[in-house]
Protein backbone atom coordinates (compact mmCIF):
# COMPACT_ATOMS: atom_id res chain seq x y z
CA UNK A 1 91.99 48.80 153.77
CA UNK A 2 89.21 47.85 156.24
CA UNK A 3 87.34 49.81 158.56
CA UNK A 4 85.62 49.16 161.87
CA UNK A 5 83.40 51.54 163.37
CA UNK A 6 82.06 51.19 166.96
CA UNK A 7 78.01 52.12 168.42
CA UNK A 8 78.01 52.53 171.71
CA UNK A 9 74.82 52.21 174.06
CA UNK A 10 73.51 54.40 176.02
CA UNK A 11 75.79 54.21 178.96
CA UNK A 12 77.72 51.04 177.62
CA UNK A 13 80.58 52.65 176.42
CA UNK A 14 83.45 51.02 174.00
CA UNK A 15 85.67 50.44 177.22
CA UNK A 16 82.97 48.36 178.52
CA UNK A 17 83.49 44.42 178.09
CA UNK A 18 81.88 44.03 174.78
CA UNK A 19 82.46 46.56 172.90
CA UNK A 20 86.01 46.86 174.53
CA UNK A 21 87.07 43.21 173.16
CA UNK A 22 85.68 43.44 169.84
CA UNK A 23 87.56 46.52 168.91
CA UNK A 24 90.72 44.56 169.98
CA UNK A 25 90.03 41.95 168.11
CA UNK A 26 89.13 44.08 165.43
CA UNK A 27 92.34 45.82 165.52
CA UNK A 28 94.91 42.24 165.60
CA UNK A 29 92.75 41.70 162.75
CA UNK A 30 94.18 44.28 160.45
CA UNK A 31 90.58 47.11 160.86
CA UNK A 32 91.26 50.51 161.34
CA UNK A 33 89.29 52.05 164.08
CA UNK A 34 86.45 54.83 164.01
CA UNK A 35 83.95 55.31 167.19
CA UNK A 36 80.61 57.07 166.70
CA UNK A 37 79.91 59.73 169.33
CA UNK A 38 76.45 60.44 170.36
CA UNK A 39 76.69 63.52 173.22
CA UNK A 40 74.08 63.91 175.73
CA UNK A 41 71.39 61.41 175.57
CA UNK A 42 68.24 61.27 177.64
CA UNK A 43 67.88 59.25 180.62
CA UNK A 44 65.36 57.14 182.23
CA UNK A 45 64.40 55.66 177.87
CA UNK A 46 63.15 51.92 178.95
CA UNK A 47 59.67 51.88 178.00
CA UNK A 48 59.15 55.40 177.04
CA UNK A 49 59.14 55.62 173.41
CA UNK A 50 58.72 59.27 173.19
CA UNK A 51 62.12 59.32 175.02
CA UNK A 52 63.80 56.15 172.96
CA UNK A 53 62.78 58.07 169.91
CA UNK A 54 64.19 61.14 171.19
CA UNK A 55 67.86 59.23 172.44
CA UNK A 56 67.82 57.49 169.13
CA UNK A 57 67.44 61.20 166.98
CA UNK A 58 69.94 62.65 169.17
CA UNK A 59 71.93 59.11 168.97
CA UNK A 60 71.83 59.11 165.29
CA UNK A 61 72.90 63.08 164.85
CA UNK A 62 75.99 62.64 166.69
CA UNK A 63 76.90 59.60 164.85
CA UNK A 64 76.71 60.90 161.42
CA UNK A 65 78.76 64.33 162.81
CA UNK A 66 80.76 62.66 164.50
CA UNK A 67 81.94 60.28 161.37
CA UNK A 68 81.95 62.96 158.75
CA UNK A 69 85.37 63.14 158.08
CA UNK A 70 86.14 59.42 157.36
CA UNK A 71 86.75 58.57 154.07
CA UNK A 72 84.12 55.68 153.16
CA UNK A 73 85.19 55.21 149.58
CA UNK A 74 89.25 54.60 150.54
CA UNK A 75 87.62 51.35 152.63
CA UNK A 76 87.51 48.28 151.24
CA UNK A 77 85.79 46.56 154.22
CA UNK A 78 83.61 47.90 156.40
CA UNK A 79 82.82 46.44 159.75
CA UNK A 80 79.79 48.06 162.01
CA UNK A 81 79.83 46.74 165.47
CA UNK A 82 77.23 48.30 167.66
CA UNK A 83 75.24 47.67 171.24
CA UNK A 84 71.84 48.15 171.94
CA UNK A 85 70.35 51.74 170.86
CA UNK A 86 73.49 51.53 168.63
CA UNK A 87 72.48 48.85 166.38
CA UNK A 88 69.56 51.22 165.12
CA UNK A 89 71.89 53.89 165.01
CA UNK A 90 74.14 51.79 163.05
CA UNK A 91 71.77 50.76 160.44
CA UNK A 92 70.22 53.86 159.69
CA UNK A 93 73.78 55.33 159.44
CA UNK A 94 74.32 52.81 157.12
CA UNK A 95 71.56 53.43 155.20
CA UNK A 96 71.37 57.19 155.31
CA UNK A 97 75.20 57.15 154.00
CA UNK A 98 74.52 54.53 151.27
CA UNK A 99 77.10 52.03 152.69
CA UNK A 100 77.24 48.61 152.32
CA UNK A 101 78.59 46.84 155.71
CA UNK A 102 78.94 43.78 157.90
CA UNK A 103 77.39 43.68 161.31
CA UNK A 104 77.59 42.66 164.82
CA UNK A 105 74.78 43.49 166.72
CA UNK A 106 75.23 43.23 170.17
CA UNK A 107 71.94 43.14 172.44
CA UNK A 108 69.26 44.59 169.74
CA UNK A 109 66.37 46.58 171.13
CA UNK A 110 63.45 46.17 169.66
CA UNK A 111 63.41 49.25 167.50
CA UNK A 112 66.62 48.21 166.32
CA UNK A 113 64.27 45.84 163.71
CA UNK A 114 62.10 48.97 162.32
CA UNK A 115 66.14 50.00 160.72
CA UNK A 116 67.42 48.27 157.41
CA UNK A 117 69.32 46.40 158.98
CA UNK A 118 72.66 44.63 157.10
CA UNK A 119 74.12 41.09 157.24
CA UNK A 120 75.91 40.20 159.85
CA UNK A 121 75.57 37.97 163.57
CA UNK A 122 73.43 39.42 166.88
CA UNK A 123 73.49 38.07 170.14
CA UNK A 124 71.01 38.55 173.00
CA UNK A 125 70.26 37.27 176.29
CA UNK A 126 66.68 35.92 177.47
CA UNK A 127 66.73 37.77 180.65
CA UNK A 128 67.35 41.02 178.36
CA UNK A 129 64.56 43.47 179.94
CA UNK A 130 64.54 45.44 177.33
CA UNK A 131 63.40 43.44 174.35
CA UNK A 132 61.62 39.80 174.42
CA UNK A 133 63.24 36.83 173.07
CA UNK A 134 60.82 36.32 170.83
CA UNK A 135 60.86 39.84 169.38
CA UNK A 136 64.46 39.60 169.04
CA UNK A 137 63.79 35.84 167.18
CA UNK A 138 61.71 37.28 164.51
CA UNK A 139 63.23 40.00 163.72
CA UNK A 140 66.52 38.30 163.00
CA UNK A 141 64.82 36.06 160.99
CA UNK A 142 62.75 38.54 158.56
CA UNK A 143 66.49 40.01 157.73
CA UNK A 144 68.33 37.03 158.07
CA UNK A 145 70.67 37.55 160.87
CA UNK A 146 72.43 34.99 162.40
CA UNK A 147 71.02 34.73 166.09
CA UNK A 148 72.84 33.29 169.06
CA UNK A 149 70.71 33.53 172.41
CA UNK A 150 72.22 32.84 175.49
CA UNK A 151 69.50 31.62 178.67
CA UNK A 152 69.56 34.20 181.34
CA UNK A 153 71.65 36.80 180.20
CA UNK A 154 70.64 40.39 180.94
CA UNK A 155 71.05 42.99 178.44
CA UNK A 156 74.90 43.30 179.30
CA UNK A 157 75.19 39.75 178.49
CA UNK A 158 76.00 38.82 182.16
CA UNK A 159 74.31 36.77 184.73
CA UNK A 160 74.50 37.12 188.54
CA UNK A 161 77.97 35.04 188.20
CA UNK A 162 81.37 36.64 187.30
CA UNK A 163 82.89 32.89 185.88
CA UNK A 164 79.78 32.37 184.04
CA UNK A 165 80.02 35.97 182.79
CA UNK A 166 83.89 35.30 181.79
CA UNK A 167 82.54 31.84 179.79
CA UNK A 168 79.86 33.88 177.84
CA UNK A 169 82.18 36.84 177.08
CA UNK A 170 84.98 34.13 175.93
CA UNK A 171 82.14 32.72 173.88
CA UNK A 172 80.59 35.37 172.19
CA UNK A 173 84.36 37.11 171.41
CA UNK A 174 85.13 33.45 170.18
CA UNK A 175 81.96 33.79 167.35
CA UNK A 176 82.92 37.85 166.91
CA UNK A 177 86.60 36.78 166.02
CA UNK A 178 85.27 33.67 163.56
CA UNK A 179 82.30 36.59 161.91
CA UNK A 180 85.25 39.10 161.62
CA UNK A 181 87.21 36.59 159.56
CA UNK A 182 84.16 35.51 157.23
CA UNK A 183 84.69 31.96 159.12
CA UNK A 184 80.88 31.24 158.18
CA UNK A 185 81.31 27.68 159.76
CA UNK A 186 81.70 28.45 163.32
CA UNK A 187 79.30 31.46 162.74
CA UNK A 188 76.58 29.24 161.31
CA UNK A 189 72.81 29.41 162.32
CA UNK A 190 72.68 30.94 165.86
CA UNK A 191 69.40 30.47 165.59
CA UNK A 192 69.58 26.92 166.15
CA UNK A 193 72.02 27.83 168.81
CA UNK A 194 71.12 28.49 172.05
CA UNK A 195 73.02 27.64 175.04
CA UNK A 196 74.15 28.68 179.31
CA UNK A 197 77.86 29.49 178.93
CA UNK A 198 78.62 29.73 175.31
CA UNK A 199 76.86 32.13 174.10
């Protein structure tokens, strides 16, 4: 049996585009479904790392509560998609349970790299205002993430224009779908791919 468990954001739910998509595909793919719940989370946590660290505590609480009653051991796959303050939450989950999973990382904040973070693909936008490119460059690298940056997307993974947003969402589902099957060809080195419309 395989098992795919869902990080929101704060405020990007798993009805939201990215999240919404890759549990569907996640699902025709033969996953069972788990979403971690986080409760009330602080607002205004761009910039303020007293309030990040507080979000991601809180984040990270909920999650593990919130998961408690699956069974880990009757998995035979694990699959940990998460978005931005998720993907820490995801990791440290990971690593406070003593799981061993595959990632997708959508839209990594930059604390998301202080985690131990698993194998898997991340994608990220260069107009993301909450982490820099670069950041988001090295730290993929030091754990060996697969990278795929896409110019001028925000931290939603959207531009200014719904078609273009519609491309890039077709694209990075296309890359989710090949990751979720272990199609390590068309998943190869996002780091050497960067690109408008395609993720």
């Amino acid at each position: 049996m395989k098992l795919a468990v869902l990080f929101p954001g704060v405020g990007y739910h798993v009805d939201k585009p990215l999240l919404y998509y890759a549990k569907d595909l996640a699902a025709v793919l033969g996953y069972e479904l788990a979403e971690a719940k986080y409760g009330e989370l602080p607002d205004g946590i761009r910039g303020d790392r007293e309030k990040m660290r507080a979000a991601f505590e809180a984040a990270l609480d909920g999650a593990v509560k919130s998961l408690g009653k699956v069974e880990w051991g009757s998995f035979d796959e694990l699959l940990f998609i998460s978005k931005s303050i998720g993907t820490a939450v995801a990791a440290e989950t990971a690593h406070r349970l003593g799981l061993k999973t595959r990632n997708i990382y959508y839209t990594p904040v930059g604390e998301t790299f202080l985690f131990p973070l698993q194998e898997g693909i991340a994608f990220h936008g260069t107009a993301d205002a909450w982490v820099t490119t670069q950041a988001v460059r090295e730290g993929c690298a030091g754990c060996g993430i697969t990278l795929f940056v896409t110019k001028g997307a925000n931290h939603s993974m959207e531009t200014e224009d719904t078609l273009e947003n519609i491309r890039i969402l077709g694209g990075i589902m296309e890359r989710t779908a090949a990751y979720i099957r272990g199609e390590a060809a068309q998943a190869a080195d996002g780091r050497k791919h960067e690109s408008g419309g395609n993720a």
